[in-house]
Protein backbone atom coordinates (compact mmCIF):
# COMPACT_ATOMS: atom_id res chain seq x y z
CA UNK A 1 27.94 79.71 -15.09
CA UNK A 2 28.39 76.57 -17.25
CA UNK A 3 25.28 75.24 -15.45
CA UNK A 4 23.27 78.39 -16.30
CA UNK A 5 23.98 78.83 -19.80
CA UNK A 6 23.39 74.67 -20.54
CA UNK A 7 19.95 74.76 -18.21
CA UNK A 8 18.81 78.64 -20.52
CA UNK A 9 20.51 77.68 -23.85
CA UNK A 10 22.61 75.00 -24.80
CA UNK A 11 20.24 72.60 -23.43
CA UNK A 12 16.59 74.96 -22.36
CA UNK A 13 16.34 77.01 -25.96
CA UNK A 14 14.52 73.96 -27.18
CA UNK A 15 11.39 74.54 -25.01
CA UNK A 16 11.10 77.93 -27.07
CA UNK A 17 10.84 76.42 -30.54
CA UNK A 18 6.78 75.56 -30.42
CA UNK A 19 5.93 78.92 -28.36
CA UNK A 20 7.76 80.60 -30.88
CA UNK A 21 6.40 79.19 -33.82
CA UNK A 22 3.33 79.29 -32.59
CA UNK A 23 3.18 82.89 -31.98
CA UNK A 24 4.69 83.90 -35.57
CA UNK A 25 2.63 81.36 -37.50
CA UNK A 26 4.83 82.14 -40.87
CA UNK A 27 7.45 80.67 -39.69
CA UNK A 28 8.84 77.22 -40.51
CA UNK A 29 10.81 74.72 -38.55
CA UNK A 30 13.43 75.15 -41.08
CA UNK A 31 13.75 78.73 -40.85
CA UNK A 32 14.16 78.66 -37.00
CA UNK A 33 16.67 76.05 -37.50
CA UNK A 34 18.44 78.24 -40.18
CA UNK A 35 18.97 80.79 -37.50
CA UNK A 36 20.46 78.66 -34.91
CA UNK A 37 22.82 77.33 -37.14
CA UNK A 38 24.00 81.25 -38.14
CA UNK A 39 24.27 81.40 -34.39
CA UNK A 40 26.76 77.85 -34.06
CA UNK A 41 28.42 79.31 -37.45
CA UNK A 42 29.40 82.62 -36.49
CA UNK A 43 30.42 81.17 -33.11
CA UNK A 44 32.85 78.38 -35.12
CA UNK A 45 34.56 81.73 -37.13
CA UNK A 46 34.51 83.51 -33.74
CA UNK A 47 35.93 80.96 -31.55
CA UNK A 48 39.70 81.21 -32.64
CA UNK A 49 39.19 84.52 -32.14
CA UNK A 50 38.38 84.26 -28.69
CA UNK A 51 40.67 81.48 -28.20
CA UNK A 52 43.63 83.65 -29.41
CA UNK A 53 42.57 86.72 -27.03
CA UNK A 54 42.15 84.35 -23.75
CA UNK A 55 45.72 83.03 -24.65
CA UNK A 56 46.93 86.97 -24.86
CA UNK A 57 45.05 89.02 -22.38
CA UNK A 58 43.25 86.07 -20.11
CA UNK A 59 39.55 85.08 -19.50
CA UNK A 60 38.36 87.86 -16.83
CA UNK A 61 38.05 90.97 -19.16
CA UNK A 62 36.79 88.21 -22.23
CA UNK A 63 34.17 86.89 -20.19
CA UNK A 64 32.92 90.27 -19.22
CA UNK A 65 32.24 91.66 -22.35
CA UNK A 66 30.24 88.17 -23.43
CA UNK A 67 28.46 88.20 -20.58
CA UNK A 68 27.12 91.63 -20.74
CA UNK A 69 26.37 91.24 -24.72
CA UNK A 70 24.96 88.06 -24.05
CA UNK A 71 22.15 89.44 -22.18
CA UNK A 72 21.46 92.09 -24.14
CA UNK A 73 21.05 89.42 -26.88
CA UNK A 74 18.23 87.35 -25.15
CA UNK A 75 16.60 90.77 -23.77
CA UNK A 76 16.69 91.95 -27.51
CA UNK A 77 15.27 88.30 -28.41
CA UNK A 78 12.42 88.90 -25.98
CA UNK A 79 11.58 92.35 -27.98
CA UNK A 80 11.39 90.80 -31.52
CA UNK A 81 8.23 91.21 -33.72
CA UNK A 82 9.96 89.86 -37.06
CA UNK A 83 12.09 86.93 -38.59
CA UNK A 84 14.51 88.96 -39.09
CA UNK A 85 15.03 90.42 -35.42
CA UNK A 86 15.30 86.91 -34.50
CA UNK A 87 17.85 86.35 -36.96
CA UNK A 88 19.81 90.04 -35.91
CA UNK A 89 19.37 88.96 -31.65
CA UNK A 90 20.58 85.46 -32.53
CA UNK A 91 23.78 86.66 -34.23
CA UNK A 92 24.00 89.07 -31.30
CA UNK A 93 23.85 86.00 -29.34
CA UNK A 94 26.16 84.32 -30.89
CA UNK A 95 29.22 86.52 -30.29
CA UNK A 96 28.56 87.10 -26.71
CA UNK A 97 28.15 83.55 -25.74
CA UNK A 98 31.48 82.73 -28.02
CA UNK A 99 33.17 85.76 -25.66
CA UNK A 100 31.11 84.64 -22.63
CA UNK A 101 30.91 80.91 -21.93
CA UNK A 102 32.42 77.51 -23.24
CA UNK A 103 35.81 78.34 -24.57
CA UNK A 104 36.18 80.80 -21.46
CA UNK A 105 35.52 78.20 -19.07
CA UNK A 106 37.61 75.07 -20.65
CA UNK A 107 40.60 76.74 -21.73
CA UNK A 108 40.75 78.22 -17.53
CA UNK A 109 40.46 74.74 -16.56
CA UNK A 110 42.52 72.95 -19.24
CA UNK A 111 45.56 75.67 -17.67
CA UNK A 112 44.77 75.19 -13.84
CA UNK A 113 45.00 71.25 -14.24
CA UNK A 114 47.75 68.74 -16.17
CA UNK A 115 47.93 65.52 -13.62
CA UNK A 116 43.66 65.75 -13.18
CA UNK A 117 42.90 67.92 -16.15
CA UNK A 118 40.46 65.17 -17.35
CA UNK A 119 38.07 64.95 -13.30
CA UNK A 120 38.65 68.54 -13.81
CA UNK A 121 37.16 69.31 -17.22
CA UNK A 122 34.47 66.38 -16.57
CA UNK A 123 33.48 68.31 -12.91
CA UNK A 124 33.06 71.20 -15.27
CA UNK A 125 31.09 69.49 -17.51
CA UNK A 126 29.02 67.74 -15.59
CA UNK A 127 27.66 71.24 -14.43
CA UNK A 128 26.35 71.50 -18.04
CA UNK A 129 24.19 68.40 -18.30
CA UNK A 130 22.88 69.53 -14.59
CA UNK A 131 21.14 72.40 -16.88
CA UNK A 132 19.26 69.87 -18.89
CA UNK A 133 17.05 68.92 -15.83
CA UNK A 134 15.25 72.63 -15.94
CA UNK A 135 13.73 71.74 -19.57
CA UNK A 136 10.79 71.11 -17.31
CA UNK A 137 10.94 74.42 -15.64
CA UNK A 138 11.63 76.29 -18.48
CA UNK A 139 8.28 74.62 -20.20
CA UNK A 140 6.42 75.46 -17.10
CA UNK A 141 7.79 78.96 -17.26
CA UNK A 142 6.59 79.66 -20.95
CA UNK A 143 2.95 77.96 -20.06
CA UNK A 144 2.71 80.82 -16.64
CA UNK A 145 3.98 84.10 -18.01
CA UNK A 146 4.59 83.54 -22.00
CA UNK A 147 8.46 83.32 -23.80
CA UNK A 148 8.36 86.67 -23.99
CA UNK A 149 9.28 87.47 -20.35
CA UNK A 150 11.29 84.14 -19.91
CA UNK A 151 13.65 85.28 -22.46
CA UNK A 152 13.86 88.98 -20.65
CA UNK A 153 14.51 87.18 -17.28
CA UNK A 154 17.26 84.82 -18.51
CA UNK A 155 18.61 87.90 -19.97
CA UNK A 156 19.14 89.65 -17.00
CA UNK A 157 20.22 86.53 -15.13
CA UNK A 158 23.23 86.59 -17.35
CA UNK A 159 24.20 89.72 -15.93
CA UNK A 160 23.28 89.10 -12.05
CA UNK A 161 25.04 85.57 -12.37
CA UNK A 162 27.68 86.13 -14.63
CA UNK A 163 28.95 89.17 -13.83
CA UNK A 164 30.48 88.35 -10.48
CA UNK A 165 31.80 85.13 -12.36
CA UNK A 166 33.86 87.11 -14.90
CA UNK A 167 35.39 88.96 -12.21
CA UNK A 168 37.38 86.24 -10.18
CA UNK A 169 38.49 84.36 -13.21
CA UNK A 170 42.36 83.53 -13.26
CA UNK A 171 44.28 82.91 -16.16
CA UNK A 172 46.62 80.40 -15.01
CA UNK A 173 48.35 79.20 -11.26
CA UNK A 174 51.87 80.10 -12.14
CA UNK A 175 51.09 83.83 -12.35
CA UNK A 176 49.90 83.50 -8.50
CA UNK A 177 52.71 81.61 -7.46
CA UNK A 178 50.94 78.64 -7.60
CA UNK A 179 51.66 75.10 -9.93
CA UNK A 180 48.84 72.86 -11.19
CA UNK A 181 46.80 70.39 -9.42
CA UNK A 182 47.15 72.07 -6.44
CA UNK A 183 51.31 71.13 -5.55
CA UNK A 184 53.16 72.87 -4.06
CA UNK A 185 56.96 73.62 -4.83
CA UNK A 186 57.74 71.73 -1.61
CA UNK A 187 55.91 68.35 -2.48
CA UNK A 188 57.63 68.83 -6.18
CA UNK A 189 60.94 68.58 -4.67
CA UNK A 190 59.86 65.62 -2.41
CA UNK A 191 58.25 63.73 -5.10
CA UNK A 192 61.51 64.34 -7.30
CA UNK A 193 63.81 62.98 -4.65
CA UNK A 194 61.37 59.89 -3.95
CA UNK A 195 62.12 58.93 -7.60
CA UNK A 196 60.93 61.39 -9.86
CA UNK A 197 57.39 60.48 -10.50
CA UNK A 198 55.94 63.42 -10.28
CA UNK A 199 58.20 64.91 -13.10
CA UNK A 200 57.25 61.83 -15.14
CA UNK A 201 53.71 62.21 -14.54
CA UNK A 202 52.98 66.12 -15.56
CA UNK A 203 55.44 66.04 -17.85
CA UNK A 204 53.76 67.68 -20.92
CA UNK A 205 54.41 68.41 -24.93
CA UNK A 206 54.79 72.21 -25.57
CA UNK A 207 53.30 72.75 -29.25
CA UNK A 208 52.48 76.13 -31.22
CA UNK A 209 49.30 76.88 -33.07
CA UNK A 210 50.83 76.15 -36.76
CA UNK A 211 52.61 73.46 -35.56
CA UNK A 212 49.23 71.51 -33.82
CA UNK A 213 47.53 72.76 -37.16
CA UNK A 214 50.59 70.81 -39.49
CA UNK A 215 50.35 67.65 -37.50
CA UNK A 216 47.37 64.66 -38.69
CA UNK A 217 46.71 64.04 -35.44
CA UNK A 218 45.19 67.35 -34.88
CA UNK A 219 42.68 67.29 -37.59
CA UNK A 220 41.77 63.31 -37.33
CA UNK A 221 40.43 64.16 -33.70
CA UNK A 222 38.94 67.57 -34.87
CA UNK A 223 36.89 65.58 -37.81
CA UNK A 224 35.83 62.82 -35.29
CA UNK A 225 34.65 64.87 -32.30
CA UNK A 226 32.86 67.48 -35.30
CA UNK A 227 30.78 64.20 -36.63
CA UNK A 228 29.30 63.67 -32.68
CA UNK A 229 28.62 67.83 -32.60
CA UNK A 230 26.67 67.22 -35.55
CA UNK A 231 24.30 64.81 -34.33
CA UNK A 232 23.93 66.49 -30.47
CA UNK A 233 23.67 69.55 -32.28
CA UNK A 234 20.28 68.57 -33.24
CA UNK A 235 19.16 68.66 -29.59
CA UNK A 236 17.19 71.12 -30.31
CA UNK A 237 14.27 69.18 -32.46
CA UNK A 238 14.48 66.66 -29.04
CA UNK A 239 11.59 68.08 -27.56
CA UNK A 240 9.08 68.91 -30.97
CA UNK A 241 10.35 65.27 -31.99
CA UNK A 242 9.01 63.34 -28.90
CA UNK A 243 5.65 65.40 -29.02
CA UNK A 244 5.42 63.97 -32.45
CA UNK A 245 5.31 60.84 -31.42
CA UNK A 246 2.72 61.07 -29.45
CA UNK A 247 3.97 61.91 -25.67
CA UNK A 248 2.02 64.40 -23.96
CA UNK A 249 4.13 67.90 -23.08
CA UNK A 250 4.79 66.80 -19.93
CA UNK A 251 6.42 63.33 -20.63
CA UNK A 252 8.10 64.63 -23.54
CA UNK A 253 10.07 67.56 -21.62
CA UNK A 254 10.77 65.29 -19.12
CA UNK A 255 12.58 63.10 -21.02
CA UNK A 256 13.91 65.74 -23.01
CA UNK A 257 15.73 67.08 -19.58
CA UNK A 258 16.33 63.72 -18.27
CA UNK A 259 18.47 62.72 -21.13
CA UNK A 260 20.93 64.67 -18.66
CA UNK A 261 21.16 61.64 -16.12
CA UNK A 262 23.03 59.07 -19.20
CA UNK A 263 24.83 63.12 -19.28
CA UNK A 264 25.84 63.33 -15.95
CA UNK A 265 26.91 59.77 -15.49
CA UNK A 266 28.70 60.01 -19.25
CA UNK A 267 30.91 62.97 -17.66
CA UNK A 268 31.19 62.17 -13.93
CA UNK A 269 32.62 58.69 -15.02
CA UNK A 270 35.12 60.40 -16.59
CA UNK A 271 36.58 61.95 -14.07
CA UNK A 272 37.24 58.31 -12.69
CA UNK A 273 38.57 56.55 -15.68
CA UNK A 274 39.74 59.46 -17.80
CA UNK A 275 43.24 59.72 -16.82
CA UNK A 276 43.61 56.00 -16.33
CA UNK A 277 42.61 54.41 -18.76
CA UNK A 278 43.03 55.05 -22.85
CA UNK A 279 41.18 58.31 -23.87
CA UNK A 280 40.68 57.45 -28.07
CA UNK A 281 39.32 53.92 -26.69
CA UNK A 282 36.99 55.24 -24.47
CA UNK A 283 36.02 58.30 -26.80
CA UNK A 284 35.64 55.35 -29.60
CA UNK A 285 33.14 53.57 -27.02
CA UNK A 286 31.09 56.89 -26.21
CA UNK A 287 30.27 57.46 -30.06
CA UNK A 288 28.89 54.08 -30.29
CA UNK A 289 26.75 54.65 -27.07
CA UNK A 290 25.71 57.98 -28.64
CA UNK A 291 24.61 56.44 -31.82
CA UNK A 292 22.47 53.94 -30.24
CA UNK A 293 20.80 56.76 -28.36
CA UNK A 294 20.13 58.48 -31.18
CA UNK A 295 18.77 55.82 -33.21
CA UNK A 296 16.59 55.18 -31.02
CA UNK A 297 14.91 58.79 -30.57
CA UNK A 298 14.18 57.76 -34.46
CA UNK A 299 12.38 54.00 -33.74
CA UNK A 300 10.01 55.81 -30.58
CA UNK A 301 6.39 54.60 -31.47
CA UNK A 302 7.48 53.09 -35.16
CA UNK A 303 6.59 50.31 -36.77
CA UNK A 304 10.55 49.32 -37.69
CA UNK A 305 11.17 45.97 -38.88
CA UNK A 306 7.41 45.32 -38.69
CA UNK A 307 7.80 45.53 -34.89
CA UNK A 308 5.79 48.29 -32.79
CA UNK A 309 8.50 49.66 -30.64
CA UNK A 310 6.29 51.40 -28.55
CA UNK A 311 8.06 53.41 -25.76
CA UNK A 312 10.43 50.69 -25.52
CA UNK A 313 13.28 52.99 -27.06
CA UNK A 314 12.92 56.05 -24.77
CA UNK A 315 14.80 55.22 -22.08
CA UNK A 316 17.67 53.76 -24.31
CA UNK A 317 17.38 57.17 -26.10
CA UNK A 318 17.56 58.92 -23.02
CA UNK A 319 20.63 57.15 -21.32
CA UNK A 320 22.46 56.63 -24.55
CA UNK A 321 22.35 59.86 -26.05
CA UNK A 322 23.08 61.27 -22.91
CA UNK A 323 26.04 58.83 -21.94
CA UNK A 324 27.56 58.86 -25.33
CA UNK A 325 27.73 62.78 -25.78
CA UNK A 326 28.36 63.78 -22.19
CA UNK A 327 31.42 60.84 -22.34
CA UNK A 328 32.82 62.30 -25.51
CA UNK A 329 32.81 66.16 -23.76
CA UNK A 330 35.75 65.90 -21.27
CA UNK A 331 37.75 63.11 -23.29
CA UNK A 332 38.05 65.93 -26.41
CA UNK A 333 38.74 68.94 -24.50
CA UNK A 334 41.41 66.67 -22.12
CA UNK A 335 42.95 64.90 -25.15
CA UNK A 336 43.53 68.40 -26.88
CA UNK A 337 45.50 69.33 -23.95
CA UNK A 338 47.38 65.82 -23.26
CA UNK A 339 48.67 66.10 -26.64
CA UNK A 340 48.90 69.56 -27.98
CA UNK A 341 49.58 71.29 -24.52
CA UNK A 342 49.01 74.21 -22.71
CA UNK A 343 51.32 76.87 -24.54
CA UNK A 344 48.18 77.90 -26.76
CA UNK A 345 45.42 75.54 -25.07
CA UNK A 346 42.53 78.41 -25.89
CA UNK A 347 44.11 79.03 -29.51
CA UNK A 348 43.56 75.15 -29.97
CA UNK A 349 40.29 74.74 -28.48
CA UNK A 350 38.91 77.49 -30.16
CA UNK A 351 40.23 76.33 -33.60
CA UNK A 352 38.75 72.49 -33.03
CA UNK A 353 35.29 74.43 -31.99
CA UNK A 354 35.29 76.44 -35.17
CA UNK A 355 35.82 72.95 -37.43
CA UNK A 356 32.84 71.46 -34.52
CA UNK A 357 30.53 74.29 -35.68
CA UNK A 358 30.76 73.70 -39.54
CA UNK A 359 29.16 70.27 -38.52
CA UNK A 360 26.83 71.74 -36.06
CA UNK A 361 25.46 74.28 -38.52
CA UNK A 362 24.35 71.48 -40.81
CA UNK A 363 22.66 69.37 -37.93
CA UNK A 364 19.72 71.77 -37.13
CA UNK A 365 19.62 72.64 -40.53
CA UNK A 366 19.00 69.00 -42.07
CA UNK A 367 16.57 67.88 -39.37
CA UNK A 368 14.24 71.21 -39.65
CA UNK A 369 14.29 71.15 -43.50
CA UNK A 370 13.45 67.32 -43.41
CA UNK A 371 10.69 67.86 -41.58
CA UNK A 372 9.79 70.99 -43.47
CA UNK A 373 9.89 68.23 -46.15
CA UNK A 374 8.51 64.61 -44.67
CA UNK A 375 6.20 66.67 -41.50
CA UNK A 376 8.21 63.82 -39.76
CA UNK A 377 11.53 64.10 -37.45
CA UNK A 378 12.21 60.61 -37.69
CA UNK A 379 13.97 60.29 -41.59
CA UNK A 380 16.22 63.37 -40.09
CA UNK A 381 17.19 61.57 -36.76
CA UNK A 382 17.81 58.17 -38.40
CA UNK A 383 20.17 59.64 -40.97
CA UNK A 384 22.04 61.16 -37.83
CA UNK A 385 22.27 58.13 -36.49
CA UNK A 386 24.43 56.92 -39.26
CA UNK A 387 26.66 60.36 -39.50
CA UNK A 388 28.34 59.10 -36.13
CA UNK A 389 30.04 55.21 -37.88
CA UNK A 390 32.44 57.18 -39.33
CA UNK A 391 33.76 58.75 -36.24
CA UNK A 392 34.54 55.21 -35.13
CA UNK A 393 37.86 54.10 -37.26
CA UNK A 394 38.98 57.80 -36.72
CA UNK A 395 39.51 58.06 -32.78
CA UNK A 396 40.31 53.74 -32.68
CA UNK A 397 43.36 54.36 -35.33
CA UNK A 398 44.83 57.80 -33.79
CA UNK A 399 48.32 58.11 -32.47
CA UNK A 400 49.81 57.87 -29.54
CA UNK A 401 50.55 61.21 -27.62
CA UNK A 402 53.61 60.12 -27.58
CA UNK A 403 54.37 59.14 -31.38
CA UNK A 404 52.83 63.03 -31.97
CA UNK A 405 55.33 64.36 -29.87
CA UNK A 406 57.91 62.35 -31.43
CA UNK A 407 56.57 63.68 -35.02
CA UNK A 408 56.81 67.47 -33.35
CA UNK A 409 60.52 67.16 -32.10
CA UNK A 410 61.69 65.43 -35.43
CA UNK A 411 60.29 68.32 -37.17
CA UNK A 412 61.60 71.13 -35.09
CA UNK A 413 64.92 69.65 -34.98
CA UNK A 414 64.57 69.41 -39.41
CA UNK A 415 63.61 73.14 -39.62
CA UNK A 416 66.80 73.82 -37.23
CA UNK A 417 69.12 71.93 -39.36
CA UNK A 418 67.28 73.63 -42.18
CA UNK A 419 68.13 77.17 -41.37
CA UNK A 420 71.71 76.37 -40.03
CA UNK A 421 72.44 75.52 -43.80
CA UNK A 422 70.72 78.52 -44.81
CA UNK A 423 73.34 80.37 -42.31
């Protein structure tokens, strides 16, 4: 399902912009952009929401009601004569895929997994960038039968696909009688009596909503990971930026979708290094790869630095953009849970999505409106390319897990002594 909603929407809705705008010629890039960012805003105010409901009543009956809104929304979408039936199917949109997808899927893993939570988050996410190498389908698609009926198909692919997904999702292991990872009660006890290791190893911090929400930590990570959302937010301009420049429709939608291979390898490596090595050094690292990626969308047949770049930059663009933000994916979503926990792992997601989506509204939103303003993409994607430096000192200078769970037992143990006084 991850796979399928990346390869229609997350990463395939860009194919749609041109078509659309073509067929309603009153329309600006701006105003297209406008709705996409209601669409991440109402999923940011939505996603605690959600978070807070998979926490209470688990993801099988959540994901069933997105799913089945969710295409309804894109069948509606396929329907629409007006700007402002785009605007009404997008919001529509919106909450289903908030109800149906991402949060659904990484809050399930984040609970099955503690000792491989980061291969398992970056398997899971790896199955997203996948979806970015149908771009070229998608294009194809729209050229054969029109958007119209590509939109109505994805639609009801939601339903045939996701459907049968909803219904075998699991909350968590230890309400089957399982543990984490796979272990069994057996190999527990083994491990203990070996020397403990495996008690050392998945031993995790146990942390509340307000209490994640009180602590620094929390909102230093939030901010960071919010300032790469809003540049790879803007993935949607990709494709109308590299026809701009001068690559035919073919070219450009291929390297469009194959910005998923720097993706894929971003995420799959990951699950390798993730949970050996430090996560805020290697999420540090990923936002500098991302930056040069998408600096170098913005240089693509310029004249920078009296230099004519040429095509030189495309393949930098495409693996670094790609590396960077599929990197920076499963390091968030694992470091949430490393230091905050699974006691309300969907609460906290959901929460760190919301503050995500305040910086992913303004993304689409600033490139449209500067090319609304310039008839150029590049000022827009240049200026993103600088949003991402301060990102840097904020995951290098973050503390331990460790020193945070330190901070979260000094101040349980101070409102303890607090209300024994008050006794």
């Amino acid at each position: 399902m991850q796979f399928y909603a990346s390869a229609v929407f997350w990463r395939g809705f860009q194919a749609f912009v041109d078509p659309i705008l073509a067929t309603f010629s009153g329309w600006s890039s701006g105003a297209f952009a406008a709705a996409i960012s209601l669409q991440r805003g109402e999923s940011g105010l939505i996603s605690p929401f959600v978070g807070a409901m998979l926490d209470r009543f688990g993801p099988k009956w959540v994901m069933l009601f997105g799913i089945v809104v969710t295409g309804a929304a894109f069948a509606i979408m396929s329907q629409m004569q007006t700007l402002w039936h785009f605007y009404a199917a997008v919001l529509l949109l919106a909450f289903g895929m908030s109800f149906g997808t991402y949060i659904v899927f990484v809050a399930t893993v984040g609970n099955w997994f503690i000792r491989q939570r980061a291969k398992a988050l970056s398997m899971l996410m790896t199955f997203s960038a996948v979806g970015a190498f149908v771009l070229p389908l998608i294009v194809w698609a729209i050229a054969s039968f029109g958007w119209r009926a590509v939109l109505l198909w994805i639609g009801i692919g939601f339903w045939v696909f996701g459907i049968p997904v909803a219904l075998m999702m699991r909350r968590r292991p230890e309400d089957y009688g399982m543990l984490p990872d796979g272990e069994s009660e057996f190999e527990v006890n083994a491990t203990n009596e070996a020397g403990g290791r495996y008690r050392r190893r998945v031993r995790e911090v146990s942390i509340g909503v307000r209490e994640v929400l009180r602590l620094r930590a929390f909102w230093q990570l939030a901010i960071a990971v919010s300032l790469g959302q809003l540049v790879s937010s803007t993935n949607l301009f990709h494709l109308p930026a590299l026809l701009e420049y001068d690559l035919s429709i073919w070219l450009a939608s291929a390297a469009a979708g194959a910005v998923a291979i720097g993706d894929i390898l971003g995420r799959v490596s990951i699950g390798f290094i993730g949970d050996r090595f430090d996560k805020r050094l290697i999420l540090t690292l990923a936002f500098v790869v991302q930056m040069a990626g998408v600096g170098a969308l913005a240089m693509i047949n310029s004249d920078f630095f009296g230099i004519s770049w040429g095509l030189i930059p495309l393949p930098v663009f495409v693996l670094g953009f790609g590396l960077g933000f599929g990197a920076s994916i499963p390091l968030r979503l694992a470091i949430l849970a490393d230091y905050f926990g699974r006691r309300s792992y969907g609460s906290v997601v959901g929460i760190a999505s919301s503050v995500s989506a305040i910086f992913g509204v303004a993304g689409p939103l600033f490139v449209g409106f500067m090319y609304d303003f310039t008839d150029s993409y590049r000022p827009g994607y240049a200026f993103m390319a600088l949003m991402i430096l301060p990102a840097l000192p904020l995951t290098m200078t973050l503390e331990s897990q460790s020193r945070v769970a330190a901070k979260v037992r000094q101040a349980t143990r101070h409102r303890v002594r607090r209300l024994a006084i008050g006794r």
